[in-house]
PDB file of N, CA and C in Angstrom:
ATOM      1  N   UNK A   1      73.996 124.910 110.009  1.00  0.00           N
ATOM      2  CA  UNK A   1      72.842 124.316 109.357  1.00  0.00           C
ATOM      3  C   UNK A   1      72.278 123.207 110.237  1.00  0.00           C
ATOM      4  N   UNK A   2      70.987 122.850 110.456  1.00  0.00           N
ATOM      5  CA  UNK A   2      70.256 122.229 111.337  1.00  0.00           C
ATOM      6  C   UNK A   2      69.953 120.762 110.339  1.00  0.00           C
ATOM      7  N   UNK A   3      70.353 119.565 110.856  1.00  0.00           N
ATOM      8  CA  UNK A   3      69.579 118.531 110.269  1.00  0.00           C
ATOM      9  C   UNK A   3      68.582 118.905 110.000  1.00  0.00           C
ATOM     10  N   UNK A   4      68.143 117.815 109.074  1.00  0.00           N
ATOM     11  CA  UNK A   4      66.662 117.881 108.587  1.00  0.00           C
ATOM     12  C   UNK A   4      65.788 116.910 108.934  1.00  0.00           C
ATOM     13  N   UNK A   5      66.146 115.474 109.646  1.00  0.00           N
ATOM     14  CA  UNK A   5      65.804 114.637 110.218  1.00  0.00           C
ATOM     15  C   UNK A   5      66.295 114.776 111.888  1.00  0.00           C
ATOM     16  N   UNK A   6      65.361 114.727 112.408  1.00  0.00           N
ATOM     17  CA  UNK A   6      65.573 115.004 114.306  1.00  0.00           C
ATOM     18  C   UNK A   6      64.992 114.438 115.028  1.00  0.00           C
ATOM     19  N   UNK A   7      65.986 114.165 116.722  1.00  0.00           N
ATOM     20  CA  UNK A   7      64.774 112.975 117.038  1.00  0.00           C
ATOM     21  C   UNK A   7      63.004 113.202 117.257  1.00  0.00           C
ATOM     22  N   UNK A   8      63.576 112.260 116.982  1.00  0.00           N
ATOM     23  CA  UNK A   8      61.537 111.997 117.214  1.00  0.00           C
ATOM     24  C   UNK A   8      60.602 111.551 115.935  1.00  0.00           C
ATOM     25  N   UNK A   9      61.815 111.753 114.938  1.00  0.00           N
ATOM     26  CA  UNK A   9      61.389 111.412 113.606  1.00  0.00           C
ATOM     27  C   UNK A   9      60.836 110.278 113.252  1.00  0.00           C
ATOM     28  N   UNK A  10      59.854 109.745 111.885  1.00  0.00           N
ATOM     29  CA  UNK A  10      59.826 108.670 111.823  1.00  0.00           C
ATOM     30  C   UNK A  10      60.189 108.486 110.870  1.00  0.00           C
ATOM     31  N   UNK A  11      61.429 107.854 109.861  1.00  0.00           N
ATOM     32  CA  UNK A  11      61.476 107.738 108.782  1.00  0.00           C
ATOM     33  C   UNK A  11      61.538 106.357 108.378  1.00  0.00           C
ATOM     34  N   UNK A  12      60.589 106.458 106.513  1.00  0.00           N
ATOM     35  CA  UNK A  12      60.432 104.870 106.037  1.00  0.00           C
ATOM     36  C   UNK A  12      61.694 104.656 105.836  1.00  0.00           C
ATOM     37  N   UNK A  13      61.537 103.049 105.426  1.00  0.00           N
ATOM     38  CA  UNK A  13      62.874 102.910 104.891  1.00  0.00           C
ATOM     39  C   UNK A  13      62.170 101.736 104.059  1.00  0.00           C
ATOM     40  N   UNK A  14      63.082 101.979 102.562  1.00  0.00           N
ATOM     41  CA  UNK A  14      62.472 100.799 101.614  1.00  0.00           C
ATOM     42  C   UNK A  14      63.897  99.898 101.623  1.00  0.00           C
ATOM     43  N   UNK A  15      63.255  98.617 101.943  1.00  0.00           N
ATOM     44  CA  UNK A  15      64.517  97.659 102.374  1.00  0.00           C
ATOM     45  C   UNK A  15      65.339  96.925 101.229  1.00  0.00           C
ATOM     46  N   UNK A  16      66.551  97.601 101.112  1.00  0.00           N
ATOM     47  CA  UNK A  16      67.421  97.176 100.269  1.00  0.00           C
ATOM     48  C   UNK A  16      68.810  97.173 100.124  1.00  0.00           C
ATOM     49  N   UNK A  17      69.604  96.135  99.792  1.00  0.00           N
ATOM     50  CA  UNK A  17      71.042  96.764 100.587  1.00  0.00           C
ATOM     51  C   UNK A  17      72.000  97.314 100.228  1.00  0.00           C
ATOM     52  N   UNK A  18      71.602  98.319  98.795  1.00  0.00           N
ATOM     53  CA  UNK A  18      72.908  98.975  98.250  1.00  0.00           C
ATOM     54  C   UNK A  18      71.820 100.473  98.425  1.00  0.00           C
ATOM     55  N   UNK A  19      72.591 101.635  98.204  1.00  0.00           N
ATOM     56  CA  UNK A  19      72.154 102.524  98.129  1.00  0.00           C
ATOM     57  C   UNK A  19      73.340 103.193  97.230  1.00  0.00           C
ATOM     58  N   UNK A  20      72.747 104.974  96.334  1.00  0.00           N
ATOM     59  CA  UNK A  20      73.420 105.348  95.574  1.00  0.00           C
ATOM     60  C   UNK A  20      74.226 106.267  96.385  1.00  0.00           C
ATOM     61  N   UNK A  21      75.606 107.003  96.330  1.00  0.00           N
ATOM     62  CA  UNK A  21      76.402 107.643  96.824  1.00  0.00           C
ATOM     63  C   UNK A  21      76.120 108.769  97.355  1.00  0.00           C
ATOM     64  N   UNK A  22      75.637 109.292  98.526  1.00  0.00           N
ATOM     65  CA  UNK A  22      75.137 110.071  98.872  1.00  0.00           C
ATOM     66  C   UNK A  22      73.721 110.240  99.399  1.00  0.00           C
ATOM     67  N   UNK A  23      73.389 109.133  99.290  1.00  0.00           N
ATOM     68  CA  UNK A  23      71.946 109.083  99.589  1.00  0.00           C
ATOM     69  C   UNK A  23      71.819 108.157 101.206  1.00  0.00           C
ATOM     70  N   UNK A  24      70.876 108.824 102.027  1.00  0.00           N
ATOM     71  CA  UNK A  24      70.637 108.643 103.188  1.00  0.00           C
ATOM     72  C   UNK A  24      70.232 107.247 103.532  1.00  0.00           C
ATOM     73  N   UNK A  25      70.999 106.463 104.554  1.00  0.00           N
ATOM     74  CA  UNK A  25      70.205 104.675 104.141  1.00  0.00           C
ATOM     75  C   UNK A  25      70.285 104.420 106.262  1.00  0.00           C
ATOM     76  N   UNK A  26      69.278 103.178 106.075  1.00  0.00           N
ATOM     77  CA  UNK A  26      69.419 102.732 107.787  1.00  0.00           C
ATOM     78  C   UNK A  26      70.788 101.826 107.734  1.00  0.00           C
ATOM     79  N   UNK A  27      71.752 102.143 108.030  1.00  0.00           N
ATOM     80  CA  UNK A  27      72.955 101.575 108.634  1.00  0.00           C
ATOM     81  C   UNK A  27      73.192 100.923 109.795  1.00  0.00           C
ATOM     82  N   UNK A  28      73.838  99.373 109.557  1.00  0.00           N
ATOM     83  CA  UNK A  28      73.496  98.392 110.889  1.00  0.00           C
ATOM     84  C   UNK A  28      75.214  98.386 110.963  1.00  0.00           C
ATOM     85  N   UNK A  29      75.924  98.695 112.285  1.00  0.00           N
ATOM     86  CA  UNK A  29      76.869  98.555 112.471  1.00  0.00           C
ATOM     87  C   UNK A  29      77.216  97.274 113.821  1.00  0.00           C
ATOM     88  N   UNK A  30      77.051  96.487 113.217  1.00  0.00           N
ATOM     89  CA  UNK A  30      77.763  95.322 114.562  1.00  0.00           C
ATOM     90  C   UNK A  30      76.003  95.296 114.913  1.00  0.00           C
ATOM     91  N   UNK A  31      75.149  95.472 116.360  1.00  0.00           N
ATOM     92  CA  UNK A  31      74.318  95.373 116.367  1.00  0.00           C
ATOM     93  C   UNK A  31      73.407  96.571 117.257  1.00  0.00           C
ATOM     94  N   UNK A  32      74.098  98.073 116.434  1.00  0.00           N
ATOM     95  CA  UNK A  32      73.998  99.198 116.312  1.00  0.00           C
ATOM     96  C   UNK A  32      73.221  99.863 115.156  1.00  0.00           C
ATOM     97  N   UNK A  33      71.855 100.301 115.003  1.00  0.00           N
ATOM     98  CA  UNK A  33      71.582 101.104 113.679  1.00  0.00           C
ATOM     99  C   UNK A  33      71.641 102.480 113.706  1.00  0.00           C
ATOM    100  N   UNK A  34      71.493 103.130 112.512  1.00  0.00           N
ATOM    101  CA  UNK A  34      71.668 104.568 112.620  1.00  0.00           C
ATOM    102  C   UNK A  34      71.396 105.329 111.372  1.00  0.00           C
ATOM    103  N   UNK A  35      70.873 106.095 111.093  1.00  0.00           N
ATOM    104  CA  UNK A  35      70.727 106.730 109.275  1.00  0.00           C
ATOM    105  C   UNK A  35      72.137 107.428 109.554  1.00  0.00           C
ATOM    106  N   UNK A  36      72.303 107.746 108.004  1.00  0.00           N
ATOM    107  CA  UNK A  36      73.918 108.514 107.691  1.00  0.00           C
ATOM    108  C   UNK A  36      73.532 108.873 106.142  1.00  0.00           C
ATOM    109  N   UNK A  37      74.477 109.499 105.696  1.00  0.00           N
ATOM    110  CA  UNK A  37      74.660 109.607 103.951  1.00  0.00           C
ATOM    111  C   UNK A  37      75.261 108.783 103.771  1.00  0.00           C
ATOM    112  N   UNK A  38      75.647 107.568 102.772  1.00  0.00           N
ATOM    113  CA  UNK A  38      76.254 106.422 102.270  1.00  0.00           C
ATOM    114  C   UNK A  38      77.531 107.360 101.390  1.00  0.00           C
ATOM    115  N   UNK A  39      78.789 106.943 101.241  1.00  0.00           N
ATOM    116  CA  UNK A  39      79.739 107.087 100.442  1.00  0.00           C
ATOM    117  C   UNK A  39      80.312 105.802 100.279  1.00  0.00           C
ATOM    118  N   UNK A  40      80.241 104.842  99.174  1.00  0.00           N
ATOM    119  CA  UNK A  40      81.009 103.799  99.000  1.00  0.00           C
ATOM    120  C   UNK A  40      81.985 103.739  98.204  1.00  0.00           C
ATOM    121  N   UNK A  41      83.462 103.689  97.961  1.00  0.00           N
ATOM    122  CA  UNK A  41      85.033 103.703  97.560  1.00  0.00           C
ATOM    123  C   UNK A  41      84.923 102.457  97.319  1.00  0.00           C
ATOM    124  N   UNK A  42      86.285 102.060  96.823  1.00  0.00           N
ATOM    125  CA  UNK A  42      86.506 100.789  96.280  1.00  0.00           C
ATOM    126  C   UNK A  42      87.338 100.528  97.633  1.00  0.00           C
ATOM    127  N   UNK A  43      87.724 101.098  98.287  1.00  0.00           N
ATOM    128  CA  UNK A  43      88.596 100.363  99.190  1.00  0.00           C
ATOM    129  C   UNK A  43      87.914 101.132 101.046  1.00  0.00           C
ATOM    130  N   UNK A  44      86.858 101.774 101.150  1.00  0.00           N
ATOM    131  CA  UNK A  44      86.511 102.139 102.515  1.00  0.00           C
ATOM    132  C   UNK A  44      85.148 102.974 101.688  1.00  0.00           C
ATOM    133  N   UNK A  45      84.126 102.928 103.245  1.00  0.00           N
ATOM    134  CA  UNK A  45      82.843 103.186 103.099  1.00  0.00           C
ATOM    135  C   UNK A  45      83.225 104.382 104.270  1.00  0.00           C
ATOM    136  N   UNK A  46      82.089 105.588 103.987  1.00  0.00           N
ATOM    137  CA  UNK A  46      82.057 106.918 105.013  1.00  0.00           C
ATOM    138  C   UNK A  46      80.670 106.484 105.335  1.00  0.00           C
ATOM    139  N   UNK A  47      80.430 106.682 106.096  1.00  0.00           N
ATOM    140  CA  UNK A  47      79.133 106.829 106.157  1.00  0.00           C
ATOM    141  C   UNK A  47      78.951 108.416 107.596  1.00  0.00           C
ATOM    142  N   UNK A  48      78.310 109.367 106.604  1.00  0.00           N
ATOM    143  CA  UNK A  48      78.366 110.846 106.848  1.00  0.00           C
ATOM    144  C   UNK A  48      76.951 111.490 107.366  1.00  0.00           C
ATOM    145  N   UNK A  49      76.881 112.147 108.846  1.00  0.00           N
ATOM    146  CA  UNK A  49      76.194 112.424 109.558  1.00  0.00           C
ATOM    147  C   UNK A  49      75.437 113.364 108.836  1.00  0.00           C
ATOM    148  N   UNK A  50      74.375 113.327 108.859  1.00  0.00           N
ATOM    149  CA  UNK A  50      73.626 114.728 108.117  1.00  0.00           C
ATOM    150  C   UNK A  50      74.265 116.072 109.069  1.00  0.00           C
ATOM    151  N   UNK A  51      74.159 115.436 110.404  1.00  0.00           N
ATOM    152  CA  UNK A  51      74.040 116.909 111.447  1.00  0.00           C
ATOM    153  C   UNK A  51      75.851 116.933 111.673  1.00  0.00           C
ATOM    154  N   UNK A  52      76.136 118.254 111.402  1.00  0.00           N
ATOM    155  CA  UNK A  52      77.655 118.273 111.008  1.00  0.00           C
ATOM    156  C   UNK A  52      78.419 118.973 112.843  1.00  0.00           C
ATOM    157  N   UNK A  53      77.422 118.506 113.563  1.00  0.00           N
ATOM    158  CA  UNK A  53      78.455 118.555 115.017  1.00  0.00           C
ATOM    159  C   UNK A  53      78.988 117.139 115.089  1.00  0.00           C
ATOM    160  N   UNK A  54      78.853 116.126 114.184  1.00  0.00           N
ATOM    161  CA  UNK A  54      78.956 114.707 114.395  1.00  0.00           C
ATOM    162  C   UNK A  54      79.941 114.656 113.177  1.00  0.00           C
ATOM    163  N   UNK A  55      80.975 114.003 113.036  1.00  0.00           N
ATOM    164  CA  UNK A  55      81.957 112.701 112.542  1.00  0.00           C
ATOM    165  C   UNK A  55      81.702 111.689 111.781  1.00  0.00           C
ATOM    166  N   UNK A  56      81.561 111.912 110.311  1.00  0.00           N
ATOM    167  CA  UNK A  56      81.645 110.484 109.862  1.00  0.00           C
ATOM    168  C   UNK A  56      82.654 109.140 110.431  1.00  0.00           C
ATOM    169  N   UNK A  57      81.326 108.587 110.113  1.00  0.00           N
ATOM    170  CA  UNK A  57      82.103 107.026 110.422  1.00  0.00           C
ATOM    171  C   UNK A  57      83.003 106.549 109.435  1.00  0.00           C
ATOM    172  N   UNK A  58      84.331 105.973 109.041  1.00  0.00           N
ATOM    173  CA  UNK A  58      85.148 105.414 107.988  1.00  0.00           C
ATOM    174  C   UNK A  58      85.437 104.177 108.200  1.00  0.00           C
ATOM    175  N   UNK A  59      85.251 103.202 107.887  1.00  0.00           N
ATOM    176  CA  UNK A  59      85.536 101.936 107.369  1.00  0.00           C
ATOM    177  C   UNK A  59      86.125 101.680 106.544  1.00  0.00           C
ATOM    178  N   UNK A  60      87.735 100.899 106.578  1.00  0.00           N
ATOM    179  CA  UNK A  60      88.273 100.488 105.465  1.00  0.00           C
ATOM    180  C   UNK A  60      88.887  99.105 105.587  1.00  0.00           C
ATOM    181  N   UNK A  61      88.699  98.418 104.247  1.00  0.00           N
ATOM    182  CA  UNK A  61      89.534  97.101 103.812  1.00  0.00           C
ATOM    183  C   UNK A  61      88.099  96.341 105.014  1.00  0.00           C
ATOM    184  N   UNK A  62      89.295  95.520 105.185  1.00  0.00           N
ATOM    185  CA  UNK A  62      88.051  94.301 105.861  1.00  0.00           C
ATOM    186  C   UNK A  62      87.098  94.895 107.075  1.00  0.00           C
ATOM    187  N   UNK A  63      87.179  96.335 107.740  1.00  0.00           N
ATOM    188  CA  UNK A  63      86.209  96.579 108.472  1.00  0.00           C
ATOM    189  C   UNK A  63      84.884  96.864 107.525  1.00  0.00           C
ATOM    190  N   UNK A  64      85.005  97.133 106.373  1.00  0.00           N
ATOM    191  CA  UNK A  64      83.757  97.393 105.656  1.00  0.00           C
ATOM    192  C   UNK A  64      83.034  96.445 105.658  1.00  0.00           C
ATOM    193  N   UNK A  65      83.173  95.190 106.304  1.00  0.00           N
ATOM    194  CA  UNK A  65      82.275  93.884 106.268  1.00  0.00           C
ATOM    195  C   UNK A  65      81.604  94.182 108.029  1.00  0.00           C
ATOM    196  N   UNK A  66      81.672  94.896 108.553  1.00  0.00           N
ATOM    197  CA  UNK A  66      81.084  95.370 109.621  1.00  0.00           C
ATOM    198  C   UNK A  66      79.424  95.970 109.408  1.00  0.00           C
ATOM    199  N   UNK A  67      79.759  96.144 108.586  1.00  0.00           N
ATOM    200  CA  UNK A  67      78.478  97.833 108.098  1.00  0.00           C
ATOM    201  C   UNK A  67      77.476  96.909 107.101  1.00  0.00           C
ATOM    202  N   UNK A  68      76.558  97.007 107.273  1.00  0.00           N
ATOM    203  CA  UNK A  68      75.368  96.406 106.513  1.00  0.00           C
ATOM    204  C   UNK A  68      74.309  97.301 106.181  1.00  0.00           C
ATOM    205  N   UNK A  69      74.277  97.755 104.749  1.00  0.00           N
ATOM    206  CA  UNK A  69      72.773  98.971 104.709  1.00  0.00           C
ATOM    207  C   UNK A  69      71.870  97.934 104.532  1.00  0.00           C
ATOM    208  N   UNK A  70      71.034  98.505 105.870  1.00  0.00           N
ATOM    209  CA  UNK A  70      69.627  98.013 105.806  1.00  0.00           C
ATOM    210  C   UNK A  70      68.151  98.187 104.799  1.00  0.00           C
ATOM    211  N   UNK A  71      68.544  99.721 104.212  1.00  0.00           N
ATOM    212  CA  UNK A  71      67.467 100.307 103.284  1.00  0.00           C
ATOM    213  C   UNK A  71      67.646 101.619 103.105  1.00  0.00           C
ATOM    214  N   UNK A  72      67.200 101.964 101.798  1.00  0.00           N
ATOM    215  CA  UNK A  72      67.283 103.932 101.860  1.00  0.00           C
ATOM    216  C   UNK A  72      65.801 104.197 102.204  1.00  0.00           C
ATOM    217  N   UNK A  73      66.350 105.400 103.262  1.00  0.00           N
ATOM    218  CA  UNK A  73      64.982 106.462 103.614  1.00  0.00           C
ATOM    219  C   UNK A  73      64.277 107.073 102.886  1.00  0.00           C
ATOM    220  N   UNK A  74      63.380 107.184 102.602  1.00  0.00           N
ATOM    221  CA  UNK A  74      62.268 107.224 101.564  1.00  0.00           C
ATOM    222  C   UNK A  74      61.059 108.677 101.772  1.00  0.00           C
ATOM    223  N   UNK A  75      60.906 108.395 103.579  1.00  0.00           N
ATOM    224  CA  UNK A  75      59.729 109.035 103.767  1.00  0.00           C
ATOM    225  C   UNK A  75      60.182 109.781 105.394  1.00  0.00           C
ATOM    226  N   UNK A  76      59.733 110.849 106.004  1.00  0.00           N
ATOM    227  CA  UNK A  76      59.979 111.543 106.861  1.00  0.00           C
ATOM    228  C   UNK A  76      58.432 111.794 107.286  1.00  0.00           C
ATOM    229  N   UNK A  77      58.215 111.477 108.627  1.00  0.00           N
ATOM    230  CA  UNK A  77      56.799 111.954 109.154  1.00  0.00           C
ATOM    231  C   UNK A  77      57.431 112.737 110.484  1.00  0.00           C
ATOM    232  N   UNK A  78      56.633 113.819 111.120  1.00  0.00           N
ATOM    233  CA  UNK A  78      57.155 115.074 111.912  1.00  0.00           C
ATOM    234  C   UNK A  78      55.805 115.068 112.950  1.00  0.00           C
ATOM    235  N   UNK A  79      56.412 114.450 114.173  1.00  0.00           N
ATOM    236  CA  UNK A  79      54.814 114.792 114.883  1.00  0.00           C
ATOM    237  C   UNK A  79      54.738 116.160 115.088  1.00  0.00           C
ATOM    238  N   UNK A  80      53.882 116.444 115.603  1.00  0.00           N
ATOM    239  CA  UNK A  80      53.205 117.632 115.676  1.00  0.00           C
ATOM    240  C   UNK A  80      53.658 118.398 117.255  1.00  0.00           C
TER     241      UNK A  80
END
């Protein structure tokens, strides 16, 4: 299956810093960003590649203070 977001994309992002479980958000890691699917646990965060040749990221216990959602993606524009 092919992502659905690819480079070159432009996607909005409405700025806010929780997102619901599964839902696609801009993720700031250290001073690294990146979209992912959000999974938040009580004790470690996934944050899960749409495009499945890639590795979620896992964070647990005090690395989860690493990861900051910046906003969920909202809008997808596709140049031409």
């Amino acid at each position: 299956m092919e992502p659905s977001i690819k480079d070159g994309d432009l996607v909005a992002i409405h700025i806010q810093p929780m997102v619901e479980n599964g839902e696609i958000a801009a993720v700031r890691i250290d001073n690294e960003a990146t979209l992912k699917h959000v999974y938040l646990y009580s004790n470690y965060i996934e944050l899960r590649p749409e495009n499945p040749a890639y590795q979620s990221i896992i964070k647990i216990g005090e690395e989860m203070n690493e990861v900051k959602i910046e906003g969920k993606a909202v809008g997808l524009c596709r140049g031409m």
